[in-house]
N, C-alpha and C. Protein backbone atom coordinates (compact mmCIF):
# COMPACT_ATOMS: atom_id res chain seq x y z
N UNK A 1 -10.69 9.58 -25.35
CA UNK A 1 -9.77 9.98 -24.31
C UNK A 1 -10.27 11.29 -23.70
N UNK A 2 -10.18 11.52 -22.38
CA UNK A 2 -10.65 12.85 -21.35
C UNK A 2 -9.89 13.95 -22.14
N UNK A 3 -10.47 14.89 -22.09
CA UNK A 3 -9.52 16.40 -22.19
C UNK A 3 -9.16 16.66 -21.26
N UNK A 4 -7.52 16.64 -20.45
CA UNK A 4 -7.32 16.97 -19.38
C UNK A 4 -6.98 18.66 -19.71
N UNK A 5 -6.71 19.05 -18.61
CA UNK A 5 -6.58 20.24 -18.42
C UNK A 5 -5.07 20.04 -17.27
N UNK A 6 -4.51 21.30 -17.21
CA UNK A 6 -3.75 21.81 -16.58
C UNK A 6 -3.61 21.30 -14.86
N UNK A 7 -5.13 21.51 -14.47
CA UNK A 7 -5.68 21.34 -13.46
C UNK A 7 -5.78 20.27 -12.83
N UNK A 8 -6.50 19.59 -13.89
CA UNK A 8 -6.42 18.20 -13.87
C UNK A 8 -5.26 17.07 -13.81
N UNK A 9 -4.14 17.74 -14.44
CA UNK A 9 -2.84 17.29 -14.12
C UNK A 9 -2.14 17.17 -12.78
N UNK A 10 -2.78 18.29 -12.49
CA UNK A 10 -1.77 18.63 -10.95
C UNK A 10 -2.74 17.71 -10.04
N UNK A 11 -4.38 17.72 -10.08
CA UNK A 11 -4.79 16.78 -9.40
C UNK A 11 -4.16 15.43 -9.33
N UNK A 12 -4.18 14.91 -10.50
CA UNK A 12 -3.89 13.52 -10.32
C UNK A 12 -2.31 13.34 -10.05
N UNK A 13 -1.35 14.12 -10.36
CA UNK A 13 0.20 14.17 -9.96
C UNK A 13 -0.09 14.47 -8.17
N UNK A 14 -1.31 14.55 -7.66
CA UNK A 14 -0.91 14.77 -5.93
C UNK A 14 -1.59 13.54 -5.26
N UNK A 15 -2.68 13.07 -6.32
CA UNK A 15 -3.20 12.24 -6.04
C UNK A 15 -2.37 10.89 -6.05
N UNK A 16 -1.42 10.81 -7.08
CA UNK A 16 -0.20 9.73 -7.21
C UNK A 16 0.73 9.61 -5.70
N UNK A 17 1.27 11.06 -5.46
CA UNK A 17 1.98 11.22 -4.27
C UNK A 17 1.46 10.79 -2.67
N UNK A 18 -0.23 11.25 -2.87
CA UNK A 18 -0.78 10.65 -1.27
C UNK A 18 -2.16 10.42 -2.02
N UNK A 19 -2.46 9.29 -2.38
CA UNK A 19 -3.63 8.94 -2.59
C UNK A 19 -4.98 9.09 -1.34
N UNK A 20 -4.56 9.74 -0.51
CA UNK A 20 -5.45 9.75 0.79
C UNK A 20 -5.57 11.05 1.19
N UNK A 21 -5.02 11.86 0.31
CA UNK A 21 -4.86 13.33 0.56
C UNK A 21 -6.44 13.96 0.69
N UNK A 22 -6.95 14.41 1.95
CA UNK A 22 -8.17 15.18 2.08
C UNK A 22 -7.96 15.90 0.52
N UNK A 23 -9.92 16.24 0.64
CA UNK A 23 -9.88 17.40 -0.70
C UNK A 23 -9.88 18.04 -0.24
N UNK A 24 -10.00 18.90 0.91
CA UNK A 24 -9.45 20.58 0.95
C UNK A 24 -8.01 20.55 1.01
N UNK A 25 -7.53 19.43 0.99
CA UNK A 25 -5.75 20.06 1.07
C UNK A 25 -5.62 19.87 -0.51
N UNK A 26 -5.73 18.77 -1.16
CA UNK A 26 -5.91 18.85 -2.91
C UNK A 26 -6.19 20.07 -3.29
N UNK A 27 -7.57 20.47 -3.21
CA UNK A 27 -8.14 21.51 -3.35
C UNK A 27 -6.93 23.12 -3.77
N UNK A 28 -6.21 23.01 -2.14
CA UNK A 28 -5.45 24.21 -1.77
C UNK A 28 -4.15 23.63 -2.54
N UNK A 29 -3.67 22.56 -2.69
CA UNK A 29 -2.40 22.18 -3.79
C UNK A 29 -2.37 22.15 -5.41
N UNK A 30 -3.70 22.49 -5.61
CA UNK A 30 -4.06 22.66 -6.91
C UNK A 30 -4.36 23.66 -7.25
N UNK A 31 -4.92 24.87 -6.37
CA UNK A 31 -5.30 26.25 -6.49
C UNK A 31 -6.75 26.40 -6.85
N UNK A 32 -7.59 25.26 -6.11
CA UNK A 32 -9.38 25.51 -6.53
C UNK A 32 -10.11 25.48 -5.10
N UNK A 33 -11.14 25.71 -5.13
CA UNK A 33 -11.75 25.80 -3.72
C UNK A 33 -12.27 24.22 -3.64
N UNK A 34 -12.81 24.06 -2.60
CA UNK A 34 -13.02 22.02 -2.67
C UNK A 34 -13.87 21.54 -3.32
N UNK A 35 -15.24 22.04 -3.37
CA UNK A 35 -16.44 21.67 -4.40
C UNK A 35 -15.91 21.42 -5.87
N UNK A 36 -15.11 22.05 -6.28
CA UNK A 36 -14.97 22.00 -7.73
C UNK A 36 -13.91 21.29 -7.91
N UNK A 37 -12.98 20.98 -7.07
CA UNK A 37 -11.68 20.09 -6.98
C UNK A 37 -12.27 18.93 -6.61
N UNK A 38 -13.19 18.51 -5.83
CA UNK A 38 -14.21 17.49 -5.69
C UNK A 38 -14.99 16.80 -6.96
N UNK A 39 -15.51 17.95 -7.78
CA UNK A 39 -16.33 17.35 -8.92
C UNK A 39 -15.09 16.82 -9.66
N UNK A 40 -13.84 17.60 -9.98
CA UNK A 40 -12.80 17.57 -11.00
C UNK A 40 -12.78 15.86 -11.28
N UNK A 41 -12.12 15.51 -9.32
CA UNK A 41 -11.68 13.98 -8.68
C UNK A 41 -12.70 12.86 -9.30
N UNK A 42 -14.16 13.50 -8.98
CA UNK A 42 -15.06 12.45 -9.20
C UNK A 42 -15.13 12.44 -10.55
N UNK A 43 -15.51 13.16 -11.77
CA UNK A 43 -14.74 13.11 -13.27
C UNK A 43 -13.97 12.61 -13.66
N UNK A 44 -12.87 12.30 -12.96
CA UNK A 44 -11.67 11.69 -13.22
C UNK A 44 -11.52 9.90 -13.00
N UNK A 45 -12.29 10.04 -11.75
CA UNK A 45 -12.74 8.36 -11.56
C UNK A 45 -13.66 8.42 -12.60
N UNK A 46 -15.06 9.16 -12.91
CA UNK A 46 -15.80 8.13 -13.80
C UNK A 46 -15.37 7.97 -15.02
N UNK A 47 -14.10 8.97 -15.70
CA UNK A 47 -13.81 8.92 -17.04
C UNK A 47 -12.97 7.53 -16.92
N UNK A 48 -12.56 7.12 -15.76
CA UNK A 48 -11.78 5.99 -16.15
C UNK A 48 -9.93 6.64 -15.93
N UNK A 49 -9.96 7.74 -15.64
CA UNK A 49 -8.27 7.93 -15.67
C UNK A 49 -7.89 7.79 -14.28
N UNK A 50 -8.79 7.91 -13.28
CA UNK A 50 -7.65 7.44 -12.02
C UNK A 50 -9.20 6.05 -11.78
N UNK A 51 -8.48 5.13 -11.85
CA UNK A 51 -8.64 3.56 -12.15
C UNK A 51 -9.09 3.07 -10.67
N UNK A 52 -8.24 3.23 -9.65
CA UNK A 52 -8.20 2.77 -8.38
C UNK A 52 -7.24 3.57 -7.05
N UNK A 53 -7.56 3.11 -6.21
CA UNK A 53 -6.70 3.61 -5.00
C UNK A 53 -5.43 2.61 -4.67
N UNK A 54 -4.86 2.70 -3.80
CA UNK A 54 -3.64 1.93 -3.31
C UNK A 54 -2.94 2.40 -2.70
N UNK A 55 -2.75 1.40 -1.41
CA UNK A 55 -1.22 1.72 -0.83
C UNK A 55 0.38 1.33 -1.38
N UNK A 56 1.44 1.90 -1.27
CA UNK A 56 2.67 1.46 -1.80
C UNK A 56 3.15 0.83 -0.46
N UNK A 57 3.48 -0.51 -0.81
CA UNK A 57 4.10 -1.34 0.22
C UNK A 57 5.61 -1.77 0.17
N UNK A 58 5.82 -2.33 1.84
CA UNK A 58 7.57 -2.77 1.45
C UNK A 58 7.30 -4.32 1.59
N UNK A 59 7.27 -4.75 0.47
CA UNK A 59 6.83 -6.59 0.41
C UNK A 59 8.11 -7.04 1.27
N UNK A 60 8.75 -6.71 1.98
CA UNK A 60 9.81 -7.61 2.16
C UNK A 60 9.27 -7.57 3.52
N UNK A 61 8.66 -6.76 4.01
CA UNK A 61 7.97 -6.51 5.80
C UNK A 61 6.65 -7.71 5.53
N UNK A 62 6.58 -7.95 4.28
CA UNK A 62 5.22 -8.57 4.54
C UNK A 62 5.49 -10.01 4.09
N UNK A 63 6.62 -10.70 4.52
CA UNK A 63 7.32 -11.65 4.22
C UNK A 63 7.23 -12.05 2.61
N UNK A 64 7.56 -11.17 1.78
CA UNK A 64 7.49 -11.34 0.37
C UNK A 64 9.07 -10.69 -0.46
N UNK A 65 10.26 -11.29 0.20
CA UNK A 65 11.14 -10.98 0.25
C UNK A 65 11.98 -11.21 -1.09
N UNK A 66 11.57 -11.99 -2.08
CA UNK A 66 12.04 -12.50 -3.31
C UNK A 66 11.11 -12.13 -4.43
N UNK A 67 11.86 -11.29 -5.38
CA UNK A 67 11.03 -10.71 -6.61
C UNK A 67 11.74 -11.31 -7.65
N UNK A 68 11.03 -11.70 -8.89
CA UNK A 68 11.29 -12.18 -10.19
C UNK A 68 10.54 -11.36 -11.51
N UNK A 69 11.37 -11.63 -12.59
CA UNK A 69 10.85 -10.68 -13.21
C UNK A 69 10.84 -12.11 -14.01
N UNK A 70 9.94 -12.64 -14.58
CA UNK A 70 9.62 -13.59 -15.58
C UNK A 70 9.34 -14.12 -16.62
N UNK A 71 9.54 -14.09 -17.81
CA UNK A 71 9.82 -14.01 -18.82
C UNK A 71 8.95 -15.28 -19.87
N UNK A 72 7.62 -15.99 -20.01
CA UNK A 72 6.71 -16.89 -20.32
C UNK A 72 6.49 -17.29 -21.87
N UNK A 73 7.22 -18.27 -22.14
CA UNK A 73 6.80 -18.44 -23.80
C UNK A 73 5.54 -19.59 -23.90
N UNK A 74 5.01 -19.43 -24.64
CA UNK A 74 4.01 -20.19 -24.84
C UNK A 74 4.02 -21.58 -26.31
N UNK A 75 3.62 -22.41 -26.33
CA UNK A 75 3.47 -23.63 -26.87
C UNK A 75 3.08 -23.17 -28.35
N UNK A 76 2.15 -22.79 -28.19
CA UNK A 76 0.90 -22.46 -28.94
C UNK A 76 0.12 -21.01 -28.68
N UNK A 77 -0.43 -20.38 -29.91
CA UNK A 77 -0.77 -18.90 -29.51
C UNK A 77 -2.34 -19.03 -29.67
N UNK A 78 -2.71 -19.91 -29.73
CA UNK A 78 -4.48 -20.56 -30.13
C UNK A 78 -5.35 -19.59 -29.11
N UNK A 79 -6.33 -18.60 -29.41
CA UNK A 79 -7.26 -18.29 -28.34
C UNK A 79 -7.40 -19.03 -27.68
N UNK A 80 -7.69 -20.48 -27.27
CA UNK A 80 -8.16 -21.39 -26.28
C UNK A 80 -7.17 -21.32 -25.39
N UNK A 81 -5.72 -21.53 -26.08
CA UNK A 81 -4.61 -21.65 -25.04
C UNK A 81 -4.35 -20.40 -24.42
N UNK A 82 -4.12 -19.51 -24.74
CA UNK A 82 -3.72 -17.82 -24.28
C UNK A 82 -5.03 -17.89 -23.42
N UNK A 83 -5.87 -17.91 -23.41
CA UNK A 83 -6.83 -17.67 -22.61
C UNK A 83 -6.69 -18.73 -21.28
N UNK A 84 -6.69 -19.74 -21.70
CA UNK A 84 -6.46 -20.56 -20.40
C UNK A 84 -5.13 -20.06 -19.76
N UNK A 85 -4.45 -19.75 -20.09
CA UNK A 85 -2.96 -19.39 -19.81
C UNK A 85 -3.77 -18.02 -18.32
N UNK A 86 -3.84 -16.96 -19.29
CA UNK A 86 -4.40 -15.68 -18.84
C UNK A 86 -5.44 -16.22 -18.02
N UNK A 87 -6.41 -17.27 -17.21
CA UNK A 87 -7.04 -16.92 -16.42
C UNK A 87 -6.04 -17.81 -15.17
N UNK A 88 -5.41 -18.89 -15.77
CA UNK A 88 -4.47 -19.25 -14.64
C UNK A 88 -3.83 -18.33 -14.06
N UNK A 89 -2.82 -17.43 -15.12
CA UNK A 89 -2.36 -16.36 -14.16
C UNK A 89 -3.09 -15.77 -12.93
N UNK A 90 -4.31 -15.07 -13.24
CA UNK A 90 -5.11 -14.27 -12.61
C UNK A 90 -5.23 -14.53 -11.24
N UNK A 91 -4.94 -15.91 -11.51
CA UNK A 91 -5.69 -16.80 -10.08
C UNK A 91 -4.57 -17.18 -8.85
N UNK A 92 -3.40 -16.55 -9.57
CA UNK A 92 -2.23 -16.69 -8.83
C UNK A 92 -1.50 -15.69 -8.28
N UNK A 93 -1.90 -15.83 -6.52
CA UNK A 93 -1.34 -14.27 -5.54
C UNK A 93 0.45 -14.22 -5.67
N UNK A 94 0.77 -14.92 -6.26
CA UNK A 94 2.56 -14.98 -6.64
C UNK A 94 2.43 -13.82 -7.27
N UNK A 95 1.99 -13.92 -8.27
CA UNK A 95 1.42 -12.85 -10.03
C UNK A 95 1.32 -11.23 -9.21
N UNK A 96 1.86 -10.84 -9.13
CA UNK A 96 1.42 -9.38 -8.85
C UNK A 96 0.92 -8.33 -10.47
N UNK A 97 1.91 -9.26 -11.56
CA UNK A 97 1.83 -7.99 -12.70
C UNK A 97 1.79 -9.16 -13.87
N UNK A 98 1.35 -9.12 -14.49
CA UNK A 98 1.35 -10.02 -16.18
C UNK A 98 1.01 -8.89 -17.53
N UNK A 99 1.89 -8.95 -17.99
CA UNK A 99 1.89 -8.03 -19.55
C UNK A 99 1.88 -9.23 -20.76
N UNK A 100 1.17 -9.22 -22.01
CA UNK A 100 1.15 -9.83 -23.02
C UNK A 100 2.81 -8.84 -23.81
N UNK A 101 3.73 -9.19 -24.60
CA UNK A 101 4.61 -8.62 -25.01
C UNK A 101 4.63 -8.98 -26.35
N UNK A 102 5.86 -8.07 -27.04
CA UNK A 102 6.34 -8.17 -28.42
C UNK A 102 7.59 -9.23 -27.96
N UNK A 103 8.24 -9.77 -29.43
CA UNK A 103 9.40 -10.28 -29.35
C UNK A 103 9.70 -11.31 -28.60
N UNK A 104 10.51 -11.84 -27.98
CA UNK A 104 11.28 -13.38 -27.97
C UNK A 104 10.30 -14.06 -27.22
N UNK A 105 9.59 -13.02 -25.93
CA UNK A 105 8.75 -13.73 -25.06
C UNK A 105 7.38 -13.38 -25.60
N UNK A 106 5.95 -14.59 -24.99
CA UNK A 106 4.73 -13.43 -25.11
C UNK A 106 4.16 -13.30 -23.95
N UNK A 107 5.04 -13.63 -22.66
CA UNK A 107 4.79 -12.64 -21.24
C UNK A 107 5.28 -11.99 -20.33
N UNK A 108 5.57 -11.55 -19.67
CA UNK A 108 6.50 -10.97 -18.90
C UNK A 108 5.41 -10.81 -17.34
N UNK A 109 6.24 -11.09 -16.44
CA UNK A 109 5.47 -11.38 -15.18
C UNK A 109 6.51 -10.73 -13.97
N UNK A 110 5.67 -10.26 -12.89
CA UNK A 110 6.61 -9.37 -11.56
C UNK A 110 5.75 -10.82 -10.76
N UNK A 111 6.88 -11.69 -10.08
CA UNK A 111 6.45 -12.64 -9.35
C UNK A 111 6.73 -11.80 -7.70
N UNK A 112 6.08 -12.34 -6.57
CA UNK A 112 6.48 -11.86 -5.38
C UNK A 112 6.60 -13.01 -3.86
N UNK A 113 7.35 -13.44 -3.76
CA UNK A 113 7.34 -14.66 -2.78
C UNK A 113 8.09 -14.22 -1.72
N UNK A 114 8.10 -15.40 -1.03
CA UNK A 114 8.94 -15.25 0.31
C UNK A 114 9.76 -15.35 0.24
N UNK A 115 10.72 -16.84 -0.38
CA UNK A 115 12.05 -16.72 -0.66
C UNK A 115 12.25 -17.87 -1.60
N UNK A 116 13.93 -18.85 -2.07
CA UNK A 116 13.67 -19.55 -3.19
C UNK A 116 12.86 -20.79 -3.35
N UNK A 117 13.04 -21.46 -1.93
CA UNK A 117 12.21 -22.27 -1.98
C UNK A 117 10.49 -22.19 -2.20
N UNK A 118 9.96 -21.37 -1.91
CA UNK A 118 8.38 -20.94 -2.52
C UNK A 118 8.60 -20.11 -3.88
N UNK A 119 9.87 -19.63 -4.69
CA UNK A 119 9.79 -19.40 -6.15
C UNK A 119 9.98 -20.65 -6.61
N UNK A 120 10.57 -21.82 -6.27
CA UNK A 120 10.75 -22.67 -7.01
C UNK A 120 9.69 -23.74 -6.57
N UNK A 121 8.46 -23.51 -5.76
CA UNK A 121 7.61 -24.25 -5.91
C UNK A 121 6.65 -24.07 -6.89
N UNK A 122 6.56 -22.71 -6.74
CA UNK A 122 5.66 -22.09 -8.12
C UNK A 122 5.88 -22.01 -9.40
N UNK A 123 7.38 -22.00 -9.40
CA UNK A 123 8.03 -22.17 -10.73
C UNK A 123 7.88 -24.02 -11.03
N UNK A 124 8.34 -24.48 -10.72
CA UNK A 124 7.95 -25.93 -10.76
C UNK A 124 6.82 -26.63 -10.86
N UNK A 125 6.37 -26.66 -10.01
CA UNK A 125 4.62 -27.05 -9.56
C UNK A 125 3.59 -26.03 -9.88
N UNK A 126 3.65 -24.97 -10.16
CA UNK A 126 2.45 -24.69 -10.49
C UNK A 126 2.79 -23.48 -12.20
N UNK A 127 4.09 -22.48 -12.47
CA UNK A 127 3.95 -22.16 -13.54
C UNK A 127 4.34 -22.89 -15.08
N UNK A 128 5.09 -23.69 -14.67
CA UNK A 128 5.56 -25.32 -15.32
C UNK A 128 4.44 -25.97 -15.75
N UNK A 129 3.02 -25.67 -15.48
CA UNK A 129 2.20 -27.01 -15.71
C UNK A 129 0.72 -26.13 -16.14
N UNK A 130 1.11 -24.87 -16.14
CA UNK A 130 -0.04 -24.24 -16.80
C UNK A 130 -0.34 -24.26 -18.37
N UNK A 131 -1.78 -24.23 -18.63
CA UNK A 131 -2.18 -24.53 -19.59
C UNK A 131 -1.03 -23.63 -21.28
N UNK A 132 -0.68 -24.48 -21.76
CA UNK A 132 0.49 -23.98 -22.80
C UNK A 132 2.01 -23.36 -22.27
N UNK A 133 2.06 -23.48 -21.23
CA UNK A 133 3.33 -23.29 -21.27
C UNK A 133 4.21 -23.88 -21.76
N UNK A 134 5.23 -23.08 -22.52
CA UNK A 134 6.44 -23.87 -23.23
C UNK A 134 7.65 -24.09 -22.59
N UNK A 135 8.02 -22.56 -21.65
CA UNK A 135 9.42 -22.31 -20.96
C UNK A 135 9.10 -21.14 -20.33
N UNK A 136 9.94 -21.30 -19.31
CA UNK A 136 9.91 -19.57 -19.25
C UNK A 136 11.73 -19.64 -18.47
N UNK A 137 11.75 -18.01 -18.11
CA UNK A 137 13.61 -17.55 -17.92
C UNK A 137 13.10 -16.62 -16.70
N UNK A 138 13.55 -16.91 -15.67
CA UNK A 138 13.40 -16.05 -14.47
C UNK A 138 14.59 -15.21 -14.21
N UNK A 139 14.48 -13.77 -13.72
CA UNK A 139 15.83 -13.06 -13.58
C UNK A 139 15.54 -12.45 -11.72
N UNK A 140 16.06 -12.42 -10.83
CA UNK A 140 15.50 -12.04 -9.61
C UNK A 140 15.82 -10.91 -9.34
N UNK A 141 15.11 -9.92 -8.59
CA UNK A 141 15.43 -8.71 -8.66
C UNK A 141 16.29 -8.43 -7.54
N UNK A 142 17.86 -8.08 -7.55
CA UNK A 142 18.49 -7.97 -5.98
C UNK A 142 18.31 -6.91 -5.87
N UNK A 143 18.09 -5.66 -6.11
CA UNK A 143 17.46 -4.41 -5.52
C UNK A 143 16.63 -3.40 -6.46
N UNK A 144 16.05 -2.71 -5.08
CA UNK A 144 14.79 -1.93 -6.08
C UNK A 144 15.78 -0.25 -5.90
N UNK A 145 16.21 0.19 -7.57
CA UNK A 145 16.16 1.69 -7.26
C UNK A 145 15.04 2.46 -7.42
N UNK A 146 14.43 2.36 -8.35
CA UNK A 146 12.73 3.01 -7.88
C UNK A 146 11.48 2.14 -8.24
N UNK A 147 10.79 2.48 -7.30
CA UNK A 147 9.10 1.80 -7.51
C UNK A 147 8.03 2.35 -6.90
N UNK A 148 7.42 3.32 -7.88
CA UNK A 148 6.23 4.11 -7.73
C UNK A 148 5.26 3.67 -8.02
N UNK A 149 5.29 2.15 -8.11
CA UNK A 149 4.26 0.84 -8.36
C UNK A 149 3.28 0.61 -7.21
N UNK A 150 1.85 0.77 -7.63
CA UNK A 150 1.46 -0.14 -6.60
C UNK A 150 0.99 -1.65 -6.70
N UNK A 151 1.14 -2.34 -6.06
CA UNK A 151 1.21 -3.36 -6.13
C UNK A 151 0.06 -4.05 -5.63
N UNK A 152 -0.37 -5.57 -6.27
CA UNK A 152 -1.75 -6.32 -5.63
C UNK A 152 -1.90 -6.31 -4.09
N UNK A 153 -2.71 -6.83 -3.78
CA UNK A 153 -3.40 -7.23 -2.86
C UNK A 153 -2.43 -8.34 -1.98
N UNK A 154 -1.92 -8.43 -0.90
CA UNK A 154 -0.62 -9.66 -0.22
C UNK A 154 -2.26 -10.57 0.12
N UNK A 155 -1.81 -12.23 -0.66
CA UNK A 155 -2.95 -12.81 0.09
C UNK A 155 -2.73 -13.27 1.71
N UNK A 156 -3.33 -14.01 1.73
CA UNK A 156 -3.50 -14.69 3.34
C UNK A 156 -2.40 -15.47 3.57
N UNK A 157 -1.90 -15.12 5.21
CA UNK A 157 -0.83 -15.82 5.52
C UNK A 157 -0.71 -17.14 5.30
N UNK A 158 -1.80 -17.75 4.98
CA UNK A 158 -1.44 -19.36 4.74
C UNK A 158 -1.20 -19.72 3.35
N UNK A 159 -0.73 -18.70 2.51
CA UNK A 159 -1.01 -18.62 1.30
C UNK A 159 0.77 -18.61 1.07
N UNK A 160 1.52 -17.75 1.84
CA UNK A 160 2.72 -17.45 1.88
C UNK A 160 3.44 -18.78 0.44
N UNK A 161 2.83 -20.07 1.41
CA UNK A 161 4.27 -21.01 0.97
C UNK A 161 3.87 -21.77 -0.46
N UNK A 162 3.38 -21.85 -1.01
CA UNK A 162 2.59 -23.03 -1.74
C UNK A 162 3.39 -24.22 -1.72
N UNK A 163 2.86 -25.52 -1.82
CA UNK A 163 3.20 -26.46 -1.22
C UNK A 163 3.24 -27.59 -3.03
């Protein structure tokens, strides 16, 4: 694990807030001149602690108006199956988030669609029929009080409906 520093904290706490923030304004919000608030940033990407960039979006502008929080039990816990399971997910722009979990479930999933009829195509037709699935329990999210999440990639408009 990095030794952060003090410094290093406040970088990446501004870097969370505007990921696009010039380094001389970082620089001057952190209290270092830019060269060295520069090396700090690039340290920080290669150690692996700031991972990636991103914008925070309002999925509902981007016709992705229905969120589920999903809940995935599995058949069988066999490496072959969990694995097939885990690359199906991957491959699915619904999937914004997949966690392996403790307790009743062993997944938990942030689905993102347009509305019920494209959750219940995916729920039906396509998370229904993945490799080991046993069941799963969908709960929908009717409002967001906070989300400092960023979220995948919205695929291609023709992607919206699955059929």
């Amino acid at each position: 694990m990095p030794d952060l520093d003090a410094i290093d904290h406040r970088i990446i706490t501004e870097l969370q807030r505007d990921g696009r923030l010039p380094i001389v304004e970082l620089a001057d919000r952190v209290g270092l001149s830019a060269t060295p608030c520069l090396r700090r940033v690039k340290r920080l990407e290669a150690d692996g602690v700031i991972v990636r960039y991103a914008a925070l979006v309002d999925t509902r502008r981007l016709g992705r108006g229905v969120q589920a929080l999903v809940e995935v039990t599995l058949e069988d816990h066999s490496e072959a199956v969990v694995e097939a399971f885990e690359a199906a997910i991957r491959d699915r722009p619904e999937v914004v988030a997949c966690f392996a979990m403790t307790g009743e479930m062993d997944f938990l999933m942030l689905v993102q669609v347009a509305d019920l009829e494209a959750y219940s195509a995916f729920a039906l037709r396509t998370l229904l029929r993945m490799p080991g699935v046993k069941g799963s329990r969908s709960s929908f999210i009717m409002q967001t009080i906070k989300s400092d999440l960023a979220y995948a990639p919205m695929p291609p408009a023709r992607e919206r409906h699955p059929r």
